[in-house]
N, C-alpha and C. Protein backbone atom coordinates (compact mmCIF):
# COMPACT_ATOMS: atom_id res chain seq x y z
N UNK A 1 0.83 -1.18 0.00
CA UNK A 1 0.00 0.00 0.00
C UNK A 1 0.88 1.25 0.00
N UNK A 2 0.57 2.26 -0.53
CA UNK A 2 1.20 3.43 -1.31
C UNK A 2 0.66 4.46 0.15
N UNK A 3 1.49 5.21 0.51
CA UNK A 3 1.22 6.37 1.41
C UNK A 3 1.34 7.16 0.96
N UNK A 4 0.44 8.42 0.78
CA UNK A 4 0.96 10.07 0.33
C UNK A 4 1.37 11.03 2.15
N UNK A 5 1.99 12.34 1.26
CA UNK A 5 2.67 13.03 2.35
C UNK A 5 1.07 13.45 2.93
N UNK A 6 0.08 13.25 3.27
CA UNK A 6 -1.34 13.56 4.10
C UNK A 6 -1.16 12.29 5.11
N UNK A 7 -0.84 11.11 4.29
CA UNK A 7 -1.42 9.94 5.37
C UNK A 7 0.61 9.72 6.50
N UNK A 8 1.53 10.07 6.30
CA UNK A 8 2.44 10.14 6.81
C UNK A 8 2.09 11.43 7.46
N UNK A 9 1.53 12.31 7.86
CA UNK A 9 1.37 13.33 8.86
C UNK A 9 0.17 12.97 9.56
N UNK A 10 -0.54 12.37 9.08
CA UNK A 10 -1.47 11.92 9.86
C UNK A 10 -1.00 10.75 10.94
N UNK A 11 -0.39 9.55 10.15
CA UNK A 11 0.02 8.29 10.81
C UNK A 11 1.31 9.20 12.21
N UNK A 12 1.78 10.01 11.73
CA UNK A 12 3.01 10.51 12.72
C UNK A 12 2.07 10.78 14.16
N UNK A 13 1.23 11.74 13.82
CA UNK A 13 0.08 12.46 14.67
C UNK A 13 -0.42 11.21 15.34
N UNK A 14 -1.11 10.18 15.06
CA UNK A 14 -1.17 9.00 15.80
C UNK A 14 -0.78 8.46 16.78
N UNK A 15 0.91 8.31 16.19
CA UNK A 15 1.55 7.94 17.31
C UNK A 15 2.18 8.84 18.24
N UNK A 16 2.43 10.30 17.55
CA UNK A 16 2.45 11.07 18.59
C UNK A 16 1.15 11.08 20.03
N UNK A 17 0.48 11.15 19.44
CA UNK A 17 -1.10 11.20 20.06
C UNK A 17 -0.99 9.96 21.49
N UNK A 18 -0.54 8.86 20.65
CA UNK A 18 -0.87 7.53 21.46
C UNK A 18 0.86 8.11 22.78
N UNK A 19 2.08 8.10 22.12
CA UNK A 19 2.84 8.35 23.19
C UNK A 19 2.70 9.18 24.02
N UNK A 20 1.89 10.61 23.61
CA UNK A 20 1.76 11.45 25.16
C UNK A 20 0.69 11.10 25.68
N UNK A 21 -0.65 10.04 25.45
CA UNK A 21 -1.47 9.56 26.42
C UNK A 21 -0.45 8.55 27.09
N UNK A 22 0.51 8.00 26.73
CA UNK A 22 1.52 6.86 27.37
C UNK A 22 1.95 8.18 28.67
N UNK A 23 2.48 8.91 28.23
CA UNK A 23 3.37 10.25 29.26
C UNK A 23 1.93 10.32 30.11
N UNK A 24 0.84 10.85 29.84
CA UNK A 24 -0.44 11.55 30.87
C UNK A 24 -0.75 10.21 31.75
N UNK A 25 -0.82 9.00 31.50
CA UNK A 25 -1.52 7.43 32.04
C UNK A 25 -2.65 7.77 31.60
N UNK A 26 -2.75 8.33 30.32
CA UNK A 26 -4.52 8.45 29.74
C UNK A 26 -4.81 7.05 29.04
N UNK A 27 -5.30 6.35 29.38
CA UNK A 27 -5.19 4.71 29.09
C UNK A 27 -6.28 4.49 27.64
N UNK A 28 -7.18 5.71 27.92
CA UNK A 28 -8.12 5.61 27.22
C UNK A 28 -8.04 6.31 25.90
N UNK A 29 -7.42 7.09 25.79
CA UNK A 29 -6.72 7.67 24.57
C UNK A 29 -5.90 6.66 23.81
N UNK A 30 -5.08 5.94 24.82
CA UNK A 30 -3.84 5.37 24.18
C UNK A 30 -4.54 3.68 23.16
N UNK A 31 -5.13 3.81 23.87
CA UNK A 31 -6.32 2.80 23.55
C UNK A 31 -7.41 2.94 22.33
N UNK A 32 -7.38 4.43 22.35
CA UNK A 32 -8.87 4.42 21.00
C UNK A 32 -7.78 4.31 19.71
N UNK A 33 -6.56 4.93 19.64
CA UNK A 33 -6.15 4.80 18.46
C UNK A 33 -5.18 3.31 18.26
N UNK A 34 -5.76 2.31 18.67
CA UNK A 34 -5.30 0.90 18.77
C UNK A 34 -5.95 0.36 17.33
N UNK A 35 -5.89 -0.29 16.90
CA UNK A 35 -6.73 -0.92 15.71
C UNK A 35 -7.83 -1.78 16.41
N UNK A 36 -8.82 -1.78 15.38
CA UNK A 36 -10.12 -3.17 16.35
C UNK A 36 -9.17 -4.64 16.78
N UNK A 37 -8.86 -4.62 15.94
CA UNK A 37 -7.88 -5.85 16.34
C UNK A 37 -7.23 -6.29 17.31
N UNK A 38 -6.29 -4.96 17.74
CA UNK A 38 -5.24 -4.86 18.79
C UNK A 38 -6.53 -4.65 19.90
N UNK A 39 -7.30 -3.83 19.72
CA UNK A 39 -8.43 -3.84 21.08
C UNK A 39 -9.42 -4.90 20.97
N UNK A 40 -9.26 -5.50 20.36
CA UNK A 40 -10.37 -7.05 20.32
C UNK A 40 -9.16 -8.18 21.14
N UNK A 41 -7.77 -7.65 21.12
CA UNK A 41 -7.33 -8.85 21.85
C UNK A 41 -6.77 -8.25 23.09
N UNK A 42 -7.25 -6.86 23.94
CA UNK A 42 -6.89 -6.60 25.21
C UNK A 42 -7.96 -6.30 25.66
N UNK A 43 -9.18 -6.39 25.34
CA UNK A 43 -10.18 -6.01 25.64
C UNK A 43 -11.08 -4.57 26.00
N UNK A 44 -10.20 -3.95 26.96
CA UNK A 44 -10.03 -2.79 27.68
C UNK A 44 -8.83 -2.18 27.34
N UNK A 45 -9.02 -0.70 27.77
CA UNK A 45 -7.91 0.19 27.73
C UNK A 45 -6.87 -0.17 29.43
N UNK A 46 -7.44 -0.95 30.15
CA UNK A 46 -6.21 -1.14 31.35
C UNK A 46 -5.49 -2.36 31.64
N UNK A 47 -6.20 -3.29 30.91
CA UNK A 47 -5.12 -4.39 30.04
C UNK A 47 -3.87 -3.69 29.15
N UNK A 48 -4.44 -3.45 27.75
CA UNK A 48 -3.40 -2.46 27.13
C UNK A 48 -2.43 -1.75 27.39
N UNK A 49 -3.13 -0.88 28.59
CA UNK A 49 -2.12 -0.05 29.17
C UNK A 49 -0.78 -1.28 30.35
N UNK A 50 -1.37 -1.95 30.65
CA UNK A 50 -0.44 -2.64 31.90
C UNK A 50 0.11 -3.14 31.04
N UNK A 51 -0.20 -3.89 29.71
CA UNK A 51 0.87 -4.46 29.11
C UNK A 51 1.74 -3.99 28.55
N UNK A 52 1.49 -2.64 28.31
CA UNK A 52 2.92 -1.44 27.09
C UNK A 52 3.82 -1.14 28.59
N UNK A 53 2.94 -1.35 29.62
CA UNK A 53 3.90 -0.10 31.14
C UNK A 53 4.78 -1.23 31.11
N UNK A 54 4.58 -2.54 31.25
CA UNK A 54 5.21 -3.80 31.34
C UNK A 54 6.52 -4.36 30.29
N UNK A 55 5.88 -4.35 29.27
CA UNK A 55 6.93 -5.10 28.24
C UNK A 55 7.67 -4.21 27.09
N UNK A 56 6.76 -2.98 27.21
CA UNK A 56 7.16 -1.54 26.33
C UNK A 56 7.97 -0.63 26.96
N UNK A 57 8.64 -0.60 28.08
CA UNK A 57 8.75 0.45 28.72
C UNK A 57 9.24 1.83 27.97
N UNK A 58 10.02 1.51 27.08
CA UNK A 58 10.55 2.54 26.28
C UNK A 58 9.47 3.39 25.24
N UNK A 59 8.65 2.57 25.14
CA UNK A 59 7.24 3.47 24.28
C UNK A 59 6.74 3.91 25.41
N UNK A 60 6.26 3.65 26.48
CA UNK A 60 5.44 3.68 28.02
C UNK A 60 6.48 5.31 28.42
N UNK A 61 7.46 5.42 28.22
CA UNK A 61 7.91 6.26 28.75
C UNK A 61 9.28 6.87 27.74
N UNK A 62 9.30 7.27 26.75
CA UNK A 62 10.90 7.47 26.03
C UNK A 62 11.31 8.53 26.87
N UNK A 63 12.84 8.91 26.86
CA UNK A 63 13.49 9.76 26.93
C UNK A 63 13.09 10.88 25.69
N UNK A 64 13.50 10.10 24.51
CA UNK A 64 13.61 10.98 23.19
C UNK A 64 12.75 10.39 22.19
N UNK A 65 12.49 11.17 21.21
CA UNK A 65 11.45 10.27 20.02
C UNK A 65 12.34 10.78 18.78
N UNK A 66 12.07 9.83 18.04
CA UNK A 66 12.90 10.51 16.51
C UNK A 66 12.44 9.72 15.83
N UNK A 67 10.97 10.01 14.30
CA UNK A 67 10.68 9.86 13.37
C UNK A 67 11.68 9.62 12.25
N UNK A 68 11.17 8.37 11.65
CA UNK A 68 11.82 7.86 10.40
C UNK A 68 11.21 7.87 9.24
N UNK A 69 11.90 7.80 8.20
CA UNK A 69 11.01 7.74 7.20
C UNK A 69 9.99 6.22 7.15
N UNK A 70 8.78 6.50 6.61
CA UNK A 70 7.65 5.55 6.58
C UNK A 70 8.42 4.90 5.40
N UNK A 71 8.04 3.30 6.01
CA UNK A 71 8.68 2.06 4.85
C UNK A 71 7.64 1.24 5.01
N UNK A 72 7.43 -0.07 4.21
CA UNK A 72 6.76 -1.30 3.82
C UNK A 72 7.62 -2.32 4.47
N UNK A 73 6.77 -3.09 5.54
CA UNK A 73 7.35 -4.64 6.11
C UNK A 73 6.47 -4.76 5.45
N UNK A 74 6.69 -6.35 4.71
CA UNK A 74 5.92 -7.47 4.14
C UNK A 74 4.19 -6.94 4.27
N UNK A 75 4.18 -5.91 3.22
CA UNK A 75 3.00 -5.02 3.08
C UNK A 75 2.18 -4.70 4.01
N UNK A 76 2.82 -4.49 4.48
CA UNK A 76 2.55 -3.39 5.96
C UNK A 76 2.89 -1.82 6.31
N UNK A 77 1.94 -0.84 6.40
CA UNK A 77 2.60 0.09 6.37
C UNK A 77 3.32 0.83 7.67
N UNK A 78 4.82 0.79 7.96
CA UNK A 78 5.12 1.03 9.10
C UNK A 78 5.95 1.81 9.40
N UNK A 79 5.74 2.60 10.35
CA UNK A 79 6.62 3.97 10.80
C UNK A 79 7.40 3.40 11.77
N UNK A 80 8.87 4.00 11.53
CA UNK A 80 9.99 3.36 12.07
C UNK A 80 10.62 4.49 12.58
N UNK A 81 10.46 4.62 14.45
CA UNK A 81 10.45 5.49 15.54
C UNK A 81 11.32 5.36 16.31
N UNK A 82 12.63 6.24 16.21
CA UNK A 82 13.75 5.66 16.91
C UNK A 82 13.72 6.32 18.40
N UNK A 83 13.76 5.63 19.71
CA UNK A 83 13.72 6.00 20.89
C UNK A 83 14.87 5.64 21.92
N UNK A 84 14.63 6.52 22.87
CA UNK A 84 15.54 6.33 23.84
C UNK A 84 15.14 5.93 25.15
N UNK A 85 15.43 4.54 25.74
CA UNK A 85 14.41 3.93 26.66
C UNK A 85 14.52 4.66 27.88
N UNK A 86 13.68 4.68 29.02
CA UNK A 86 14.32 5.24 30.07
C UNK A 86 15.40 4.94 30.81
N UNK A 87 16.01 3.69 30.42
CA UNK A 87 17.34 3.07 30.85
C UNK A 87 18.61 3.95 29.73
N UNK A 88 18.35 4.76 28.73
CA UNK A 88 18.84 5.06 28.13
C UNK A 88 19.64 3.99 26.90
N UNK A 89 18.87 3.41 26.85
CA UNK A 89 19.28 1.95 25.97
C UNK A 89 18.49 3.14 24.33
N UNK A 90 18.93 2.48 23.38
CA UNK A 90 18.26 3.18 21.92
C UNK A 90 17.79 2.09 21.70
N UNK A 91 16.30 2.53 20.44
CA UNK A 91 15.95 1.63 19.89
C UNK A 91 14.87 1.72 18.94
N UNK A 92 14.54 1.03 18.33
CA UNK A 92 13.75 1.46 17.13
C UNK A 92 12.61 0.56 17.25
N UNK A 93 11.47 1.46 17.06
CA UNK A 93 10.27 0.57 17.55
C UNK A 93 9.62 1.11 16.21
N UNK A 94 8.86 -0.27 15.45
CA UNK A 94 8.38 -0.19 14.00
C UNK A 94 6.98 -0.42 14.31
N UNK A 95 6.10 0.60 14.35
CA UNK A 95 4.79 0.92 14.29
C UNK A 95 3.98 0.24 13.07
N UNK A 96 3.16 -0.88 13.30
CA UNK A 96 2.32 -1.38 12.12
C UNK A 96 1.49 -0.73 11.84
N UNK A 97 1.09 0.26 10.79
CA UNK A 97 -0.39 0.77 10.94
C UNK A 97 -1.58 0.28 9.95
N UNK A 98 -2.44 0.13 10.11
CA UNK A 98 -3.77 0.34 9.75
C UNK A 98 -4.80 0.87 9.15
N UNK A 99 -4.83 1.40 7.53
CA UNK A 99 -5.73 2.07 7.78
C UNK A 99 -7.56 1.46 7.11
N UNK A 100 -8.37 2.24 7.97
CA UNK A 100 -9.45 1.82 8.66
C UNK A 100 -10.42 2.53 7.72
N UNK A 101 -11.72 2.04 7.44
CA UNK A 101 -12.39 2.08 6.42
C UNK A 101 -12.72 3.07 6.13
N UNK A 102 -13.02 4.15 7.55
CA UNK A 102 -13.13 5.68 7.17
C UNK A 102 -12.19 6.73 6.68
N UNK A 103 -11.35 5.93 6.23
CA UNK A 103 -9.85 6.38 5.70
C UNK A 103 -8.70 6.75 7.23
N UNK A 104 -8.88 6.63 8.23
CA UNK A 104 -8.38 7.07 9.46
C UNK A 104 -7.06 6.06 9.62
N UNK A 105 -6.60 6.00 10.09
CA UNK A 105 -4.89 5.47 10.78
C UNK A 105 -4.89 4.60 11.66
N UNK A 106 -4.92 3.74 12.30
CA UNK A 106 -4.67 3.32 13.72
C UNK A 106 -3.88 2.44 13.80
N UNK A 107 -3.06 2.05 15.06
CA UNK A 107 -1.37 1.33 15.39
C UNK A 107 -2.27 -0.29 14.99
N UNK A 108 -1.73 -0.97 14.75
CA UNK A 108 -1.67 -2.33 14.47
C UNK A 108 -0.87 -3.19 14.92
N UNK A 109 -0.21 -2.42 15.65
CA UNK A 109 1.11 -3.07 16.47
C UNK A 109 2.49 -2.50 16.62
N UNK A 110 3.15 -3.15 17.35
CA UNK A 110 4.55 -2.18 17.80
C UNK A 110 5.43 -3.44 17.71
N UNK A 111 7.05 -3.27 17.16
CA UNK A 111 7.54 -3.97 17.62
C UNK A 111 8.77 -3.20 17.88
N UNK A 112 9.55 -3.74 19.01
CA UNK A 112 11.09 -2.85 19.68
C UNK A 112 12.18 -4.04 18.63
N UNK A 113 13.04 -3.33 18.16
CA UNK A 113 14.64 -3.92 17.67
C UNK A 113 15.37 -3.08 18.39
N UNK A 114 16.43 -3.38 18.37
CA UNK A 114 17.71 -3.13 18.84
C UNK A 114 18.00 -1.68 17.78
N UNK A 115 19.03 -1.16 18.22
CA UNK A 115 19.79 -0.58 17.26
C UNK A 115 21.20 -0.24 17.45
N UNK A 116 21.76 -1.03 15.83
CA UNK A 116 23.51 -1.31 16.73
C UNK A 116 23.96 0.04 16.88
N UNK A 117 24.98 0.23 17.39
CA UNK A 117 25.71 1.11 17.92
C UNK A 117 26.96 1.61 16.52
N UNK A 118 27.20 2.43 15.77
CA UNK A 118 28.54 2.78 15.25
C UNK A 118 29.74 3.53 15.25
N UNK A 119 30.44 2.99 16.07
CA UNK A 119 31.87 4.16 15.81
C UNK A 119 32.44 4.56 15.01
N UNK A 120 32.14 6.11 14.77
CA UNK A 120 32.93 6.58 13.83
C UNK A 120 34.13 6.93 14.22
């Protein structure tokens, strides 16, 4: 699927949106822009939330955020968000997104990689 520069400011806005309800503990925010999917398998917004405070901590809380350019996993459209955990560890967390019949955006999933380190 093809993104124009509307649906990459929109998709950014998303996850901006979803990380400062992560910063407020607005559970319920962080939650509406979930996909049906992702909220058909936590049920609630305080499942969701205990599980990002838990196994996400670095989305749950970054130091730093730094937008990447939007790429295609195995036709998926996903924004690739480089962060700084609160342990100060880096890392790149690749946002699956979604979009939803009313033409709208929503996360489809998160996943954390590593990101190596290079000395110049």
């Amino acid at each position: 699927m093809q993104v124009n520069d509307s649906d990459c400011v929109t998709i950014r806005a998303v996850i901006e949106g979803q990380l400062a309800a992560f910063q407020k503990d607005d559970a319920e925010a962080a939650f509406a822009v979930a996909s049906p999917g992702i909220q058909e398998q936590f049920q609630n917004a305080e499942n969701f939330m205990r599980m990002v405070m838990l196994n996400y901590p670095a989305v749950y809380r970054p130091r730093s955020v730094v937008f990447e350019k939007i790429t295609n996993i195995q036709g998926n459209v996903t924004q690739p968000v480089l962060l700084l955990s609160p342990h100060g560890v880096p890392l790149r967390a690749l946002y699956f997104m979604e979009k939803q019949p009313d033409d709208s955006w929503k996360i489809n999933g998160c996943i954390l990689v590593s990101v190596e380190a290079e000395i110049i």
